[in-house]
C-alpha atoms as a PDB file:
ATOM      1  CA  UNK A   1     125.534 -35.547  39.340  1.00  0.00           C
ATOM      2  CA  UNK A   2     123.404 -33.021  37.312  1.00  0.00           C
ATOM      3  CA  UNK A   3     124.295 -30.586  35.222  1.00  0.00           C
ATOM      4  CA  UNK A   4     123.357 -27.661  38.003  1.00  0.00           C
ATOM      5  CA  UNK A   5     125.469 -29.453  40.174  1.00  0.00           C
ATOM      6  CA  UNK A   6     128.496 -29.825  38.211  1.00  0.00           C
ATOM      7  CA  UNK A   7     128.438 -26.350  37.240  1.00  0.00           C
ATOM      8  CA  UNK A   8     127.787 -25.801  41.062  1.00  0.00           C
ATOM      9  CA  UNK A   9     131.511 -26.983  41.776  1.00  0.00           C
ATOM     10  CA  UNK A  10     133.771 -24.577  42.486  1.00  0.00           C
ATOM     11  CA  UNK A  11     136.854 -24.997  40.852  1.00  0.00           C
ATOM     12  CA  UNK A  12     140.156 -23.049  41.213  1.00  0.00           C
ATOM     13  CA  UNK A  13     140.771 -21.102  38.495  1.00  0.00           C
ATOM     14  CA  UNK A  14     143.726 -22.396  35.860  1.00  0.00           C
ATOM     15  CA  UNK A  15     145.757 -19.544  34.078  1.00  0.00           C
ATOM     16  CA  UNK A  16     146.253 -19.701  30.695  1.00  0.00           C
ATOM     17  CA  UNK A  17     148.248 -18.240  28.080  1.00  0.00           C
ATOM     18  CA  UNK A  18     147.442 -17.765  24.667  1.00  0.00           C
ATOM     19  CA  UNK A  19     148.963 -15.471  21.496  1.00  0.00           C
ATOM     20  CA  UNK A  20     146.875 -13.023  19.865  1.00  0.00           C
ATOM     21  CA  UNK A  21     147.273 -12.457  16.542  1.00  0.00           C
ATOM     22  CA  UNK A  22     145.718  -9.553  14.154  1.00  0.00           C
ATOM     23  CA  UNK A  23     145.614  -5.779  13.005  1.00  0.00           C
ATOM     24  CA  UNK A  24     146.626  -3.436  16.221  1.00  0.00           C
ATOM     25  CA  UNK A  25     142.562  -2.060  16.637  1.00  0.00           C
ATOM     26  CA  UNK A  26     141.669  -6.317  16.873  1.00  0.00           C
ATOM     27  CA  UNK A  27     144.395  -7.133  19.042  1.00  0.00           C
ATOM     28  CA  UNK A  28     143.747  -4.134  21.418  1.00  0.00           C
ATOM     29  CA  UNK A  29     139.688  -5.013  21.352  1.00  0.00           C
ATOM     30  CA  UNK A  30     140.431  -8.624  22.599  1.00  0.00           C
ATOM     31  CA  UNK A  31     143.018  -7.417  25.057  1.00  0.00           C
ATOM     32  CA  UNK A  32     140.536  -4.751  26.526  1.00  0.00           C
ATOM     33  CA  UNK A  33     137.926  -7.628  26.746  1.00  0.00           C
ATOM     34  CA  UNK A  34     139.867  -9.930  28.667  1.00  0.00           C
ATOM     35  CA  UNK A  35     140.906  -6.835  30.790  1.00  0.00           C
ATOM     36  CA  UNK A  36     137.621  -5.608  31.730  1.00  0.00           C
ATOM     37  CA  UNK A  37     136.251  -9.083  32.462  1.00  0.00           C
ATOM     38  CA  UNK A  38     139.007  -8.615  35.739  1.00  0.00           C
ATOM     39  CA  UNK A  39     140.694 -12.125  34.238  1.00  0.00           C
ATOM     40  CA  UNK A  40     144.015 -10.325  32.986  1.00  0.00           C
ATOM     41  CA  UNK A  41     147.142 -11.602  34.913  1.00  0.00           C
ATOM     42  CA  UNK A  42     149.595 -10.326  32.037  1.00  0.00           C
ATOM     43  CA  UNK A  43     150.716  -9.783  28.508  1.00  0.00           C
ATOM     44  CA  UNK A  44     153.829  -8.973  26.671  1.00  0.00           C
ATOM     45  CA  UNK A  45     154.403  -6.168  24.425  1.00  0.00           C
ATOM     46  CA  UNK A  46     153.127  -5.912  21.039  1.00  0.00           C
ATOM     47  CA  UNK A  47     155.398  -7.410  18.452  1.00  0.00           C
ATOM     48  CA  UNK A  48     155.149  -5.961  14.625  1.00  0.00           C
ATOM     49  CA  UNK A  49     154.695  -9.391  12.259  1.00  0.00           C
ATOM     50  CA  UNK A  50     157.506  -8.951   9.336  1.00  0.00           C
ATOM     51  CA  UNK A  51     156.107  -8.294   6.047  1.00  0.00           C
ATOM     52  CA  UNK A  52     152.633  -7.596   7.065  1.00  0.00           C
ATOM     53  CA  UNK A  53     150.704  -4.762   9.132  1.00  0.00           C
ATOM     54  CA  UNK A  54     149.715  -7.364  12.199  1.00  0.00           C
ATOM     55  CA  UNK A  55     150.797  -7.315  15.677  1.00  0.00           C
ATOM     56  CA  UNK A  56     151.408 -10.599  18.046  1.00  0.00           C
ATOM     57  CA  UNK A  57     150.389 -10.369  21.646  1.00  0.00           C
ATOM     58  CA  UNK A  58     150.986 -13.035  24.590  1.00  0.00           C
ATOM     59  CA  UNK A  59     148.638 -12.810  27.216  1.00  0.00           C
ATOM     60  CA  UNK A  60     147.769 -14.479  30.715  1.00  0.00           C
ATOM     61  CA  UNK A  61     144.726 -14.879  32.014  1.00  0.00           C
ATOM     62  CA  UNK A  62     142.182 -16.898  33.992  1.00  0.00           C
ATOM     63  CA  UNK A  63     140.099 -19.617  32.969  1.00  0.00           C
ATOM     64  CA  UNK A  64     137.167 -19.331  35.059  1.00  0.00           C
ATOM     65  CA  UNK A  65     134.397 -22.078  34.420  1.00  0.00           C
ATOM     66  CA  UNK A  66     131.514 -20.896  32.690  1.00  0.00           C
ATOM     67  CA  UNK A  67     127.954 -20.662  33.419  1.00  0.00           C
ATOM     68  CA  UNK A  68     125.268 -23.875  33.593  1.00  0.00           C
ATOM     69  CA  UNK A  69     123.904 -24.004  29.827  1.00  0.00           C
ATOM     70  CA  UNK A  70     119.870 -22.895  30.381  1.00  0.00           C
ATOM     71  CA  UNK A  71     117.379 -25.592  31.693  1.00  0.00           C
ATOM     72  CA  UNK A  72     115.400 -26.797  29.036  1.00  0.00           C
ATOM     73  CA  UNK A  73     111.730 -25.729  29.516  1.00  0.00           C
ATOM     74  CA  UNK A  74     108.844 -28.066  28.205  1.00  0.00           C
ATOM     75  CA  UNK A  75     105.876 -26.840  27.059  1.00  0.00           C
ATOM     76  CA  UNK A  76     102.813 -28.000  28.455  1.00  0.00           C
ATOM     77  CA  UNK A  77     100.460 -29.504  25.891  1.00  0.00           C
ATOM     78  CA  UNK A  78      96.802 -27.677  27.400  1.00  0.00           C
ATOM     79  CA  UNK A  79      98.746 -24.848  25.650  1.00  0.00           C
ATOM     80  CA  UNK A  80      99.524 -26.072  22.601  1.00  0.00           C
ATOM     81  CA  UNK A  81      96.294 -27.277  21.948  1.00  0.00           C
ATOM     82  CA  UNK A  82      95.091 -23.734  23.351  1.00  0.00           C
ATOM     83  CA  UNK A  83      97.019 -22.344  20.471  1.00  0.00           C
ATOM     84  CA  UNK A  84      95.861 -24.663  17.819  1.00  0.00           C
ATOM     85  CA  UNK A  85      92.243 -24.478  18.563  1.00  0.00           C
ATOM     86  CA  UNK A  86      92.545 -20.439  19.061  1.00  0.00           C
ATOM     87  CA  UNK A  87      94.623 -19.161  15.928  1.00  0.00           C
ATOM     88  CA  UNK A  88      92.563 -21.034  13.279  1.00  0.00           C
ATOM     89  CA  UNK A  89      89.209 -19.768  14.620  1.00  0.00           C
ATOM     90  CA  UNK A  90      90.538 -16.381  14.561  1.00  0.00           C
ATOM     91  CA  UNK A  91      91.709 -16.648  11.199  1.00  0.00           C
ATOM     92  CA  UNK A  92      87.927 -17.813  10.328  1.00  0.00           C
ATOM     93  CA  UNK A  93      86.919 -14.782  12.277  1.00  0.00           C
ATOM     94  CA  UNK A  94      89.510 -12.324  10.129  1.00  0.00           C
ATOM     95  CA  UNK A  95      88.173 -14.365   6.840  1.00  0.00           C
ATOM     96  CA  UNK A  96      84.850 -13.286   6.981  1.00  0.00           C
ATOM     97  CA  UNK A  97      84.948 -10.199   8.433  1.00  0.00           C
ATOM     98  CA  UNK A  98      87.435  -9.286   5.258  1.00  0.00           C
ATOM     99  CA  UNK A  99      84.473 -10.771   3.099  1.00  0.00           C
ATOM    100  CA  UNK A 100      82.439  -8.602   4.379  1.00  0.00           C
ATOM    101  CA  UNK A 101      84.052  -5.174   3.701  1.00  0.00           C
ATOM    102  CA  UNK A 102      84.668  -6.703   0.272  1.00  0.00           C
ATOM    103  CA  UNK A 103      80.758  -7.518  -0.613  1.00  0.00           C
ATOM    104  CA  UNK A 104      80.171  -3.818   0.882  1.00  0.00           C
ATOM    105  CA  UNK A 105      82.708  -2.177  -1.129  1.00  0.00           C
ATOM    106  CA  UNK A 106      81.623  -4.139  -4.290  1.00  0.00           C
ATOM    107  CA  UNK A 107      77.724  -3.050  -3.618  1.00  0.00           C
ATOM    108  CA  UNK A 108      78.543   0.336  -2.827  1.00  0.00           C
ATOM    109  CA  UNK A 109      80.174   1.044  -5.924  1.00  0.00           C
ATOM    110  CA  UNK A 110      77.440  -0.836  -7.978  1.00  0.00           C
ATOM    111  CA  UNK A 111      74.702   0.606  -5.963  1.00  0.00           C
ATOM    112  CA  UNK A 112      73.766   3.297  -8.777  1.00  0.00           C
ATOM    113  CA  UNK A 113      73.914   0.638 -11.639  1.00  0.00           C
ATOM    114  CA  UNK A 114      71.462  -1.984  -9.575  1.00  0.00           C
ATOM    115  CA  UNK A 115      68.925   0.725  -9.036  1.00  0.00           C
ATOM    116  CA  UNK A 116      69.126   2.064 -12.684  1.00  0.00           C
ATOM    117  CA  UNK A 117      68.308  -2.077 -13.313  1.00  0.00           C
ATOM    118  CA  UNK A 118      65.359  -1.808 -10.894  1.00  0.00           C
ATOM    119  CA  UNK A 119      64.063   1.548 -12.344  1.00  0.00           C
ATOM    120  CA  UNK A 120      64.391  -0.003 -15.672  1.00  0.00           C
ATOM    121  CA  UNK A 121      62.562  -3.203 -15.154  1.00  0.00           C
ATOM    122  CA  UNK A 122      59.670  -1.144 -13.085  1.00  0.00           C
ATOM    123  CA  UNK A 123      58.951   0.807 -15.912  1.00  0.00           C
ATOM    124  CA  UNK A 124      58.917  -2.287 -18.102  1.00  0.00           C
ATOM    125  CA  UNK A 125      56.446  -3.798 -16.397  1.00  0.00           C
ATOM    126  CA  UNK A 126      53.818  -1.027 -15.917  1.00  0.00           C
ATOM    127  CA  UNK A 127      53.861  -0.693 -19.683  1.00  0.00           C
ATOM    128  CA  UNK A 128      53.690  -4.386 -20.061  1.00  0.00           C
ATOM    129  CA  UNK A 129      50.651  -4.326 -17.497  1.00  0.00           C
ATOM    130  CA  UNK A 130      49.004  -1.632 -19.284  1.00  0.00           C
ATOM    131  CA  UNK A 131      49.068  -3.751 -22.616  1.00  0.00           C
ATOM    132  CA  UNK A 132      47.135  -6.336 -21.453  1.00  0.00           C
ATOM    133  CA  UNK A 133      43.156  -6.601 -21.144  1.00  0.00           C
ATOM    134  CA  UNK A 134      42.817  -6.583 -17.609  1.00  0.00           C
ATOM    135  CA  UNK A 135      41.112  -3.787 -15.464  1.00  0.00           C
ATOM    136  CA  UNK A 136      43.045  -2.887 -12.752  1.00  0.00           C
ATOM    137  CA  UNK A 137      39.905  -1.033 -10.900  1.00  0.00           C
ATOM    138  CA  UNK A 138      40.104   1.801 -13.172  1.00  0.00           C
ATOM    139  CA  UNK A 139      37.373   2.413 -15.357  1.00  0.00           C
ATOM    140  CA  UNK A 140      38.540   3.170 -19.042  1.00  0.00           C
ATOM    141  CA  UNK A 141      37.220   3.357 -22.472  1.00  0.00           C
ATOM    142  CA  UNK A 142      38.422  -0.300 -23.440  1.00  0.00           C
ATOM    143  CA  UNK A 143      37.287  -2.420 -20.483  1.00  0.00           C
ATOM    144  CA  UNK A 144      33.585  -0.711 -19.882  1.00  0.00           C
ATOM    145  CA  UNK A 145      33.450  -1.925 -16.640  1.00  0.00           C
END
């Protein structure tokens, strides 16, 4: 037989009786529990431990069988590899996009310093041009073109 169909066997229900032992408020919880789960045949009166502030309580109830333990799903492996193949390649996808606002970032707050660079090294080379011999098209006093 399966498990399904063990559990599926009914079974007359055996009473059984058990002693609770504990503080008045823990004794009372369990006794409510077993109450309001309709299993309660009976219980005796409260009975003060010597010595200490616990109570003692016998009680009666039914044993009724419990329910099948969960069948065990397998996961198919197209999903698994699904998931493998998809979560890296997003992670590549996050990766570069993050690179991205990063190089942005990083040239928008250098963005005045590069073009003071490029201003710098323009005006360095028109008055290295203008140093040398060559005529540019312009006539002048030096080149008598």
């Amino acid at each position: 037989m399966t498990r399904t169909q063990l559990a599926r066997v009914q079974r007359r229900p055996v009473a059984l009786a058990r002693r609770v032992v504990g503080t008045p408020a823990e004794v009372a919880a369990t006794v409510a529990l077993v109450r309001d789960s309709g299993r309660l045949l009976s219980m005796t009166a409260p009975e003060q431990l010597p010595g200490s502030d616990r109570v003692t309580v016998t009680v009666r109830f039914l044993d009724t069988p419990t329910a099948a333990p969960p069948v065990v799903r397998r996961l198919r492996r197209g999903h698994v590899i699904a998931a493998a193949a998809t979560v890296p390649g997003i992670a590549a996808v996050a990766g570069v996009g993050y690179a991205a606002v990063q190089i942005t970032n990083a040239v928008r707050a250098a963005a005045p310093l590069i073009a003071g660079v490029v201003l710098v090294l323009v005006v360095l080379a028109v008055l290295l041009r203008s140093r040398t011999s060559s005529c540019v098209g312009l006539h002048c006093s030096g080149c008598r073109h």
